[in-house]
Protein backbone atom coordinates (compact mmCIF):
# COMPACT_ATOMS: atom_id res chain seq x y z
CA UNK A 1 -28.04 5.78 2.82
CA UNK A 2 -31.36 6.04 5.08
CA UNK A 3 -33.75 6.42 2.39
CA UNK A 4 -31.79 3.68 0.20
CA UNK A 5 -32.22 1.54 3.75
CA UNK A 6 -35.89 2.05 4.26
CA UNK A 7 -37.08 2.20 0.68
CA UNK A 8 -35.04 -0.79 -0.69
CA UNK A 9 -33.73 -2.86 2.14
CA UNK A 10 -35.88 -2.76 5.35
CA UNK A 11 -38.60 -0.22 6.16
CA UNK A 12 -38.21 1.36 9.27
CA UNK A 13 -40.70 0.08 12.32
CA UNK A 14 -43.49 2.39 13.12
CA UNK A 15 -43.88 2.15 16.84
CA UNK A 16 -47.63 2.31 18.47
CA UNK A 17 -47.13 6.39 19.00
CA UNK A 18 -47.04 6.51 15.20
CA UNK A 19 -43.78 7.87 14.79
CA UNK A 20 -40.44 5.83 13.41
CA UNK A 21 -38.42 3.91 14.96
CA UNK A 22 -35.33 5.50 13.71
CA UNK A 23 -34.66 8.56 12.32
CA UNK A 24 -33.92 8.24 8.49
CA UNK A 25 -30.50 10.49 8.64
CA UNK A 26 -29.76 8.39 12.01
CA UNK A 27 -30.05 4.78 10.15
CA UNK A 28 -27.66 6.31 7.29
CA UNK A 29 -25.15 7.13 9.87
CA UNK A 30 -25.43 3.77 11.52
CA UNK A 31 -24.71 2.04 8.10
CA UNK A 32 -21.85 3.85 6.93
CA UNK A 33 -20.65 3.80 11.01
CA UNK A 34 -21.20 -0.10 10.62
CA UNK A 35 -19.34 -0.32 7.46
CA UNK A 36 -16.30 1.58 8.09
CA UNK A 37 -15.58 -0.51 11.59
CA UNK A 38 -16.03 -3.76 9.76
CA UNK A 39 -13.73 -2.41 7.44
CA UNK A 40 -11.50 -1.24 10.20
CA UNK A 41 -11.56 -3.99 12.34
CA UNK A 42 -11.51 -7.13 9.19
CA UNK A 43 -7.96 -5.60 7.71
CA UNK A 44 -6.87 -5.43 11.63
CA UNK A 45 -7.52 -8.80 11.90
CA UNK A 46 -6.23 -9.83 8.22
CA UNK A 47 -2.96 -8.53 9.28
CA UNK A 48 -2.37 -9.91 12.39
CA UNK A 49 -3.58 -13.48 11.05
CA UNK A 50 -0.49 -12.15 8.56
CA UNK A 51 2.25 -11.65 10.92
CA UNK A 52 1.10 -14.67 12.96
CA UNK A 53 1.67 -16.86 10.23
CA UNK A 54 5.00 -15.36 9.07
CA UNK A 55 6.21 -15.31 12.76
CA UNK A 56 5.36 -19.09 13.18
CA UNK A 57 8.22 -21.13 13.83
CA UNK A 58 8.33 -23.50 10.70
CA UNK A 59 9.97 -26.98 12.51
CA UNK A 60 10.05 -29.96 11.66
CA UNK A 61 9.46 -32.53 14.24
């Protein structure tokens, strides 16, 4: 995921010592880190929008 990153997506900053920014094996990790919260955390949030619209009280006023 690293070298897919830097070579296709965004190359990783050189910083004035010459060296990267990021390790390539430590931006892979971040990635697939990133994407399984979002994962995580969007279907936790799907289902309570779920439940809070099958627990709202449906009168008619």
């Amino acid at each position: 995921m690293g070298e897919w990153q830097h070579a296709q997506v965004k190359a990783i900053k050189i910083k004035k010592h010459q060296r990267p920014a990021k390790n390539i094996f430590r931006l892979g990790l971040d990635i697939i880190n990133e994407a399984l919260f979002q994962m995580a955390y969007g279907f936790r949030n799907t289902v309570s929008a779920l439940f809070a619209f099958l627990c709202v009280d449906n009168k008619v006023t």
